[in-house]
Protein backbone atom coordinates (compact mmCIF):
# COMPACT_ATOMS: atom_id res chain seq x y z
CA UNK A 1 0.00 0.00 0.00
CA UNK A 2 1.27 3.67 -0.79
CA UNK A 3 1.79 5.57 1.68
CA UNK A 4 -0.08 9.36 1.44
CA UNK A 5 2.31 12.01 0.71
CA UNK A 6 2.81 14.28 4.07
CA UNK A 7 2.62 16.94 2.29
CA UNK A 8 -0.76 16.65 0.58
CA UNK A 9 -1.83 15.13 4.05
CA UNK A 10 -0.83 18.48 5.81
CA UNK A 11 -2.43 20.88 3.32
CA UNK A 12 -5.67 18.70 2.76
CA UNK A 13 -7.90 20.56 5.78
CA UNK A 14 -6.49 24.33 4.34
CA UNK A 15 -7.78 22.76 1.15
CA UNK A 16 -11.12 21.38 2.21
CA UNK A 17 -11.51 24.89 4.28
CA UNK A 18 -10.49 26.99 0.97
CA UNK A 19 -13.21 24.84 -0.73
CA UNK A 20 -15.71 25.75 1.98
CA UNK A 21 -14.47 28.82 2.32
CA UNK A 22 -15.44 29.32 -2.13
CA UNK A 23 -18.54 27.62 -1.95
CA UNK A 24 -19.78 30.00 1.19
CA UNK A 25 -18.43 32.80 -0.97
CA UNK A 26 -20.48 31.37 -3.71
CA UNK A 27 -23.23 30.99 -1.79
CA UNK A 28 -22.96 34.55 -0.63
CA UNK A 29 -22.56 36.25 -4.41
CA UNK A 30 -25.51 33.88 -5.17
CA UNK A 31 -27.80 35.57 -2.56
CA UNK A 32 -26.63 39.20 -3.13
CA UNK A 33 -27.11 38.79 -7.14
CA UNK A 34 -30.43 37.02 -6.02
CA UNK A 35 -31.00 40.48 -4.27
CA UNK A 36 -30.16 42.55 -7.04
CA UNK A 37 -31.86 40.87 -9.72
CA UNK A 38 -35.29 40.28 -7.72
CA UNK A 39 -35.08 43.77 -5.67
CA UNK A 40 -37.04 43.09 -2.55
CA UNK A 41 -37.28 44.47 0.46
CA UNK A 42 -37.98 43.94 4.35
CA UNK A 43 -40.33 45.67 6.60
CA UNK A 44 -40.27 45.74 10.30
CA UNK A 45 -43.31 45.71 12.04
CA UNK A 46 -42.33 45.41 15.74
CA UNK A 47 -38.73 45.17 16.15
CA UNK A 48 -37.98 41.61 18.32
CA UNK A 49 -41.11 40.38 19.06
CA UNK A 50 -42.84 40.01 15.21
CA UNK A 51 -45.43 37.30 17.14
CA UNK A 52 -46.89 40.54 18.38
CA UNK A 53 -47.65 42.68 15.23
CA UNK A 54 -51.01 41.91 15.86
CA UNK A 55 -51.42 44.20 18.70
CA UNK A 56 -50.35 47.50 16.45
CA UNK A 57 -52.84 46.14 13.12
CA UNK A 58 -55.80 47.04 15.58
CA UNK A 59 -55.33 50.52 16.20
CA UNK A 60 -53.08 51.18 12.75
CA UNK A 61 -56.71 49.78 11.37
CA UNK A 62 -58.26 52.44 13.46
CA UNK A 63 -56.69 55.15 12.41
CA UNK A 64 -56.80 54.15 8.98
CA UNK A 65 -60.61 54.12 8.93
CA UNK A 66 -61.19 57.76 11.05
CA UNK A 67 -58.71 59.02 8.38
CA UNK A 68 -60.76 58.05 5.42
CA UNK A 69 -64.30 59.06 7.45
CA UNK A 70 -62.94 62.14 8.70
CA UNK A 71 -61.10 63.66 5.41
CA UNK A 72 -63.74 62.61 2.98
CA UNK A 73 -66.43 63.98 5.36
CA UNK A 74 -64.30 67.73 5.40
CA UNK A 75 -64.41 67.63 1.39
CA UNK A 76 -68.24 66.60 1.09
CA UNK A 77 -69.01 69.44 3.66
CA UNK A 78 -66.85 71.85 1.79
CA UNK A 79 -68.14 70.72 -1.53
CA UNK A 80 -71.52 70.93 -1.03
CA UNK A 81 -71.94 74.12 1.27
CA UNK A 82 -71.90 77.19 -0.66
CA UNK A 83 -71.27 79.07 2.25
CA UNK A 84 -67.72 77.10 2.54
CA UNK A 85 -66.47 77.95 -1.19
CA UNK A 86 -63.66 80.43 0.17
CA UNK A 87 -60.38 80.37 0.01
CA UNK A 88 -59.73 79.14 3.29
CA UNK A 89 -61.72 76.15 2.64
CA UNK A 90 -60.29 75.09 -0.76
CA UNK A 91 -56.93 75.25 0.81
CA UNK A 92 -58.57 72.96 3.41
CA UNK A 93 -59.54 70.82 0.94
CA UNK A 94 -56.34 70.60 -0.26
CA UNK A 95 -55.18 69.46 2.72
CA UNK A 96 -57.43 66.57 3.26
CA UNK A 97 -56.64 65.35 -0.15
CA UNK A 98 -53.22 65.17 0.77
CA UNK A 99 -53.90 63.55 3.94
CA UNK A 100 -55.90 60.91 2.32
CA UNK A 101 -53.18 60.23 -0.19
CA UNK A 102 -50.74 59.45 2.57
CA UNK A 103 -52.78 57.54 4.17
CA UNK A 104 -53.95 54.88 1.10
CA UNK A 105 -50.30 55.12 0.11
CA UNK A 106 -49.09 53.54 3.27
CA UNK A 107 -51.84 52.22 5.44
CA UNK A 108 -52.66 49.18 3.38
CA UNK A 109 -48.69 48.22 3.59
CA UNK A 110 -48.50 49.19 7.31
CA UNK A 111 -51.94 47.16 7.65
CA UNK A 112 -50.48 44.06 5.45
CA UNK A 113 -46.92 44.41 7.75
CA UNK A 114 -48.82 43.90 11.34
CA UNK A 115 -51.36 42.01 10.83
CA UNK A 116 -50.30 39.41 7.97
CA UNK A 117 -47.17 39.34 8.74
CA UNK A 118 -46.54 40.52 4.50
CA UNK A 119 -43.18 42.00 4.92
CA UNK A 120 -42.05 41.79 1.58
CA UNK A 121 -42.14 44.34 -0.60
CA UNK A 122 -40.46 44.67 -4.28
CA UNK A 123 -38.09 47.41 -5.52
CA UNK A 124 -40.65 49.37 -8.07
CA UNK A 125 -43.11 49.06 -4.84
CA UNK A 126 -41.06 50.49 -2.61
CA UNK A 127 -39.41 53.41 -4.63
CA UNK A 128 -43.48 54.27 -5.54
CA UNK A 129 -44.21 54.27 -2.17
CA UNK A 130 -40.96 56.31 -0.96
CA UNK A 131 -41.98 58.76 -3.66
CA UNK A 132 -45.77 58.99 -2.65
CA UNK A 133 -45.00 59.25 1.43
CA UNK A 134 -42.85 62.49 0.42
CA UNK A 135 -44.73 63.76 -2.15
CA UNK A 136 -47.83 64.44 -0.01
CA UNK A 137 -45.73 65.45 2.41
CA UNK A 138 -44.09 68.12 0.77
CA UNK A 139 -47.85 69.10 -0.83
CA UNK A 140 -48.78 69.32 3.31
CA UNK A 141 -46.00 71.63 4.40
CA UNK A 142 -46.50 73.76 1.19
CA UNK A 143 -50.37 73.89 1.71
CA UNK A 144 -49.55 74.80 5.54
CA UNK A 145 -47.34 77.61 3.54
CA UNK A 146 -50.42 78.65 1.51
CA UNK A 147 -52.70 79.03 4.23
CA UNK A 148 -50.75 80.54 6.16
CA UNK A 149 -50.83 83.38 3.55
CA UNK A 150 -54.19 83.54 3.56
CA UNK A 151 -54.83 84.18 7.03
CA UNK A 152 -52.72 87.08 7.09
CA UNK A 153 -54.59 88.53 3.87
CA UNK A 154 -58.14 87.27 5.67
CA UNK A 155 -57.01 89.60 8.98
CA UNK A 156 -54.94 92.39 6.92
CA UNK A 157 -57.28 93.52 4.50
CA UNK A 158 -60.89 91.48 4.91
CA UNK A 159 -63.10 93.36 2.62
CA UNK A 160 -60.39 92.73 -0.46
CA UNK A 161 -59.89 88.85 0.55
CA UNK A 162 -62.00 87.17 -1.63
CA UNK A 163 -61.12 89.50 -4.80
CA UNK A 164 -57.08 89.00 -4.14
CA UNK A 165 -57.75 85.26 -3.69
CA UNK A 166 -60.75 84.21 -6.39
CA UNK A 167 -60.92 80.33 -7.15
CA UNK A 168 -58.26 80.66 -10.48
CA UNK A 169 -55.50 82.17 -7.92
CA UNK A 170 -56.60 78.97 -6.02
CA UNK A 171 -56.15 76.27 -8.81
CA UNK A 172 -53.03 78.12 -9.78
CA UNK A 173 -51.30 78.29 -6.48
CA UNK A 174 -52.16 74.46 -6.24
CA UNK A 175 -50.28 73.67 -9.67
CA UNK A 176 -47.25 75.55 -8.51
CA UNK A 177 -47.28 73.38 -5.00
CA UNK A 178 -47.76 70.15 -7.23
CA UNK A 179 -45.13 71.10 -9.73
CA UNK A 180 -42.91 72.20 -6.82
CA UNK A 181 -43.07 69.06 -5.23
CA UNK A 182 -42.71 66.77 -8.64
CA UNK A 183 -40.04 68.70 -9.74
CA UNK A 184 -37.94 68.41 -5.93
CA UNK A 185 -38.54 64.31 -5.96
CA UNK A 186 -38.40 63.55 -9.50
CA UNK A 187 -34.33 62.73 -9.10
CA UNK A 188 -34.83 61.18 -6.36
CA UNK A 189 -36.16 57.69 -8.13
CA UNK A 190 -32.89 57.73 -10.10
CA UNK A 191 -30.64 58.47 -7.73
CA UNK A 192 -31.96 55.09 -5.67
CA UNK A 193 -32.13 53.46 -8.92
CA UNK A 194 -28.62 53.37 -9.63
CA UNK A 195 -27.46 52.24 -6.48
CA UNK A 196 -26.49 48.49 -5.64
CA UNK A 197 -28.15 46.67 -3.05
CA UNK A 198 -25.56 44.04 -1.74
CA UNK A 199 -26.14 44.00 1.92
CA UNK A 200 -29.08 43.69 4.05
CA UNK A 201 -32.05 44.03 2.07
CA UNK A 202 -34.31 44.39 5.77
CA UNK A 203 -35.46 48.66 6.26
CA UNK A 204 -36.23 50.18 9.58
CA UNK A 205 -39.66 50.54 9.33
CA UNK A 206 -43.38 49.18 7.69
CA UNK A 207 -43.13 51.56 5.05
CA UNK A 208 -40.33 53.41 2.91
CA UNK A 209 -38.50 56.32 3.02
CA UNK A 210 -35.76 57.75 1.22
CA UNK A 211 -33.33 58.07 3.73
CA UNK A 212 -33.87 54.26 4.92
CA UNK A 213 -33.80 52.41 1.65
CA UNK A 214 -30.61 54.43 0.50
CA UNK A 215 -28.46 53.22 3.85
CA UNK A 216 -28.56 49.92 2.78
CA UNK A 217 -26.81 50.91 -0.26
CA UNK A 218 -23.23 48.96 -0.73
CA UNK A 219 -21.95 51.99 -2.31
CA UNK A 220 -20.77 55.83 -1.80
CA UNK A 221 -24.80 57.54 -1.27
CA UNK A 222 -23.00 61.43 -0.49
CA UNK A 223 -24.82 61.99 -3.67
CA UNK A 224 -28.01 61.07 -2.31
CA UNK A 225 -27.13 62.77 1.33
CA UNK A 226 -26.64 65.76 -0.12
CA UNK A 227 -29.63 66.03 -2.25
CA UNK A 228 -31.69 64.79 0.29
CA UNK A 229 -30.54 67.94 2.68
CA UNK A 230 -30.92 70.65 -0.43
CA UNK A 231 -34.72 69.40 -0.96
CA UNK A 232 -35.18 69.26 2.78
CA UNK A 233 -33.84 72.66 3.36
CA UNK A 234 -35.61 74.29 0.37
CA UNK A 235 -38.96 73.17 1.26
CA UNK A 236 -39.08 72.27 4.71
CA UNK A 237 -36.81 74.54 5.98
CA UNK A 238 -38.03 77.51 3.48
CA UNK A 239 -42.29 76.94 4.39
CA UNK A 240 -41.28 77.21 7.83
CA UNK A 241 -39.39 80.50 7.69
CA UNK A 242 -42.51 81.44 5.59
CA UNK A 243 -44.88 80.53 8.48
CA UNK A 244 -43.05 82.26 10.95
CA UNK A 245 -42.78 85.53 8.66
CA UNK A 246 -46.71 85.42 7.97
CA UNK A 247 -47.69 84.78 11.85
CA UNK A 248 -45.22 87.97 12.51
CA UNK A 249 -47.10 90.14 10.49
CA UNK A 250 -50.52 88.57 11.73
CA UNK A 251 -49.72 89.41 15.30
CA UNK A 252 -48.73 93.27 13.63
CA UNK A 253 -51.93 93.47 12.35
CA UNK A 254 -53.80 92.05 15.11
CA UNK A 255 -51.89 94.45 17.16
CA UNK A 256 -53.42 97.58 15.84
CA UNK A 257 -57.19 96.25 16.06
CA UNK A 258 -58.77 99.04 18.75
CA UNK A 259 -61.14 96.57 19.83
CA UNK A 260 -60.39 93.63 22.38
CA UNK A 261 -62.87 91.78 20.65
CA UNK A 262 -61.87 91.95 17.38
CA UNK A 263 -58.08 90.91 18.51
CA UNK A 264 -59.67 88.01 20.08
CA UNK A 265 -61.88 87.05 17.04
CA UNK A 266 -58.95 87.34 14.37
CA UNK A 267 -56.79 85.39 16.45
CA UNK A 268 -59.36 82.81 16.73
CA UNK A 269 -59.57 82.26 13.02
CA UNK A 270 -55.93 80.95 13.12
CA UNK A 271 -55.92 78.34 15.65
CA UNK A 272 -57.20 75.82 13.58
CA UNK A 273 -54.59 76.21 11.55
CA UNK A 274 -51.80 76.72 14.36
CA UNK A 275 -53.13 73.24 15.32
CA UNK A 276 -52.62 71.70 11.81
CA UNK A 277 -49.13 73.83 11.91
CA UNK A 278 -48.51 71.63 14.89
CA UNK A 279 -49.69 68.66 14.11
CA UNK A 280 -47.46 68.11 11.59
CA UNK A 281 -44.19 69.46 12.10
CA UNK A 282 -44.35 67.74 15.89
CA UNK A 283 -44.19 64.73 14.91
CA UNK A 284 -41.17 65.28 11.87
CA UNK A 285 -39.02 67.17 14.34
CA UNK A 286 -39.57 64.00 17.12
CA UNK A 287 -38.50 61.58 14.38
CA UNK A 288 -35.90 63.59 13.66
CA UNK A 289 -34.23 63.76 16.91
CA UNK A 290 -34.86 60.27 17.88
CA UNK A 291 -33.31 58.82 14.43
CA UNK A 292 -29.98 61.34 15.29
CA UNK A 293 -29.76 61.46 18.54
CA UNK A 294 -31.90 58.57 20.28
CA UNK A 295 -29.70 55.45 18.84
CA UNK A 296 -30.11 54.09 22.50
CA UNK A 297 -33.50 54.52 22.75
CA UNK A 298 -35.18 50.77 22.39
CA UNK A 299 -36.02 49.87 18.97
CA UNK A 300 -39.94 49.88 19.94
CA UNK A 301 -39.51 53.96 20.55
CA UNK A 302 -38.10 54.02 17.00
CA UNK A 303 -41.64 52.06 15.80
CA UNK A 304 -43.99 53.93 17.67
CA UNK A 305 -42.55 57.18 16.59
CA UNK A 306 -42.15 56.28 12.72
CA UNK A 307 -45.85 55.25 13.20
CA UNK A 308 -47.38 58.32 14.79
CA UNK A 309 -45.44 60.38 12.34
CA UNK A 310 -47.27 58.70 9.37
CA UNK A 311 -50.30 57.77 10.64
CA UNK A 312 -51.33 60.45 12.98
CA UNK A 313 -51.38 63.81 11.24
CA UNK A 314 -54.13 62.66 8.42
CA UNK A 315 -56.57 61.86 11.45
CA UNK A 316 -56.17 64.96 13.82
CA UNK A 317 -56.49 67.27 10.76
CA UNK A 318 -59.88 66.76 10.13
CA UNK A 319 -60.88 66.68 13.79
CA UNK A 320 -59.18 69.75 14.57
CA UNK A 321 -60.87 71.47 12.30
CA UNK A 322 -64.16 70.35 12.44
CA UNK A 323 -64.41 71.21 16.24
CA UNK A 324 -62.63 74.60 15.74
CA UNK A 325 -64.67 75.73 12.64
CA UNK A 326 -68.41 76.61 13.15
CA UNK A 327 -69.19 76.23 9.70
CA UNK A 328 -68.13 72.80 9.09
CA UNK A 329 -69.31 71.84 12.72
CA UNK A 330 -72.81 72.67 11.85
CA UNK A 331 -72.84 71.15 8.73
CA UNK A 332 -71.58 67.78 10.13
CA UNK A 333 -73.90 67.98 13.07
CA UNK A 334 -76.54 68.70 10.39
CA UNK A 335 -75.48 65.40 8.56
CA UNK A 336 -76.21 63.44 11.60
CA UNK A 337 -79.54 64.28 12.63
């Protein structure tokens, strides 16, 4: 019998472990092409303890169904009172069409996430999604912009308010804040487009956002960083100077009413939209500062926070005004009776 060379005896495990070694490698180029080529992603529903989704579907289901009631009951009020066909109004109908597009752009994924455990969701999907979530978004802050305006014209000059804002400055001033919007996230597809996914294909939330589906890029995203802060900063940042600047000269005006009364009464015609100024930027700033500066925070802070920031805002809006607003109180009272 021949005896086995040393050699080949001493190198066989580096050789069987090089082998292993390949075919792991293999294994591993197999699954990250398998990523590329298919372009799925994960969402999280509650981090660590998925066997509990169930108890978020309930009151995500909730909220989902007063958003619909409550924003589609604003714009048949609205629509069908004569009394309501002002300027203030149609930017409030604005508003709830935005909030309802938020909402049937995410709910039914958040819904699908919690309480069928349907975490997968492709590429095309998600980037529609991503562009949806901040497209209404950015119509929101912009419409929070326009109204804004108004109420400053409403308490500057009353008797001139409906003739400086008739319903074609309306229409027009919502094209710009459409086309303003499209034109800030229309990049934004392409720049996520041409990155490679070669990592962990598993976001940070039930839904998708920009900023979460590009940090699991395997590749240099300063591009996308920095575009991402120029959009944020030129509408965001830009409608909020705006806000501030309007409720400046509102409080001017307001000022140099004689009457006690009529301070009290022009004030009053903005806290409904104070309240909608609030209800939205709240919870953006709070996500904000937990994603930055809240790593330690559990994971279960992170949910509950990207939740309320989507899915709270579309249902308060409607409520807040329809207790603040006479008008639209009486109507809906009206309905029910």
């Amino acid at each position: 019998m021949q005896n086995p060379d040393p050699d080949r005896t001493l190198h066989q495990p580096e050789r069987n472990k090089e082998e292993h070694h390949g075919t792991r490698m293999t294994s591993t180029i197999s699954f990250n092409d398998s990523t590329v080529n298919h372009q799925t992603f994960i969402l999280v529903g509650i981090p660590g303890m998925q066997e509990r989704n169930s108890w978020m579907a309930f009151p995500l289901c909730l909220l989902y169904l007063l958003t619909l009631f409550g924003n589609l009951t604003i714009l048949f009020v609205i629509k069908t009172e004569q009394s309501l066909h002002q300027p203030m109004y149609l930017f409030l109908s604005i508003l709830a069409c935005s909030d309802l597009g938020l909402a049937v752009s995410t709910m039914p994924t958040m819904l699908g996430v919690y309480w069928f455990d349907a975490r997968e969701i492709s590429f095309t999907a998600c980037l529609t999604q991503m562009f949806l979530i901040h497209l209404f978004q950015f119509i929101e802050s912009a419409i929070l912009v326009a109204m804004a305006v108004d109420r400053f014209i409403a308490i500057r000059d009353p008797l001139r308010y409906t003739s400086i804002l008739p319903n074609t400055v309306i229409v027009k001033i919502g094209i710009v804040i459409l086309s303003r919007a499209c034109c800030f996230l229309f990049p934004i597809p392409f720049l996520i487009k041409r990155l490679p996914f070669c990592r962990s294909n598993v976001l940070s939330h039930s839904y998708c956002l920009h900023p979460d589906v590009m940090n699991l890029a395997c590749a240099d995203i300063t591009v996308n960083i920095l575009y991402g802060l120029i959009v944020a900063i030129s509408t965001f940042g830009l409608d909020v100077v705006v806000i501030l600047v309007s409720y400046v000269l509102i409080l001017q005006t307001v000022l140099s009413i004689a009457s006690h009364r009529g301070r009290l009464k022009a004030l009053n015609t903005c806290v409904s939209h104070v309240c909608a100024i609030l209800i939205f930027y709240i919870p953006m700033i709070g996500v904000t500062v937990v994603h930055r500066f809240g790593r330690h925070l559990s994971p279960i802070v992170h949910m509950m926070m990207a939740n309320i920031y989507i899915a709270v805002p579309p249902v308060l809006n409607p409520i807040v005004y329809s207790v603040k607003t006479k008008q639209i109180r009486q109507r809906i009272c009206k309905m029910f009776q």
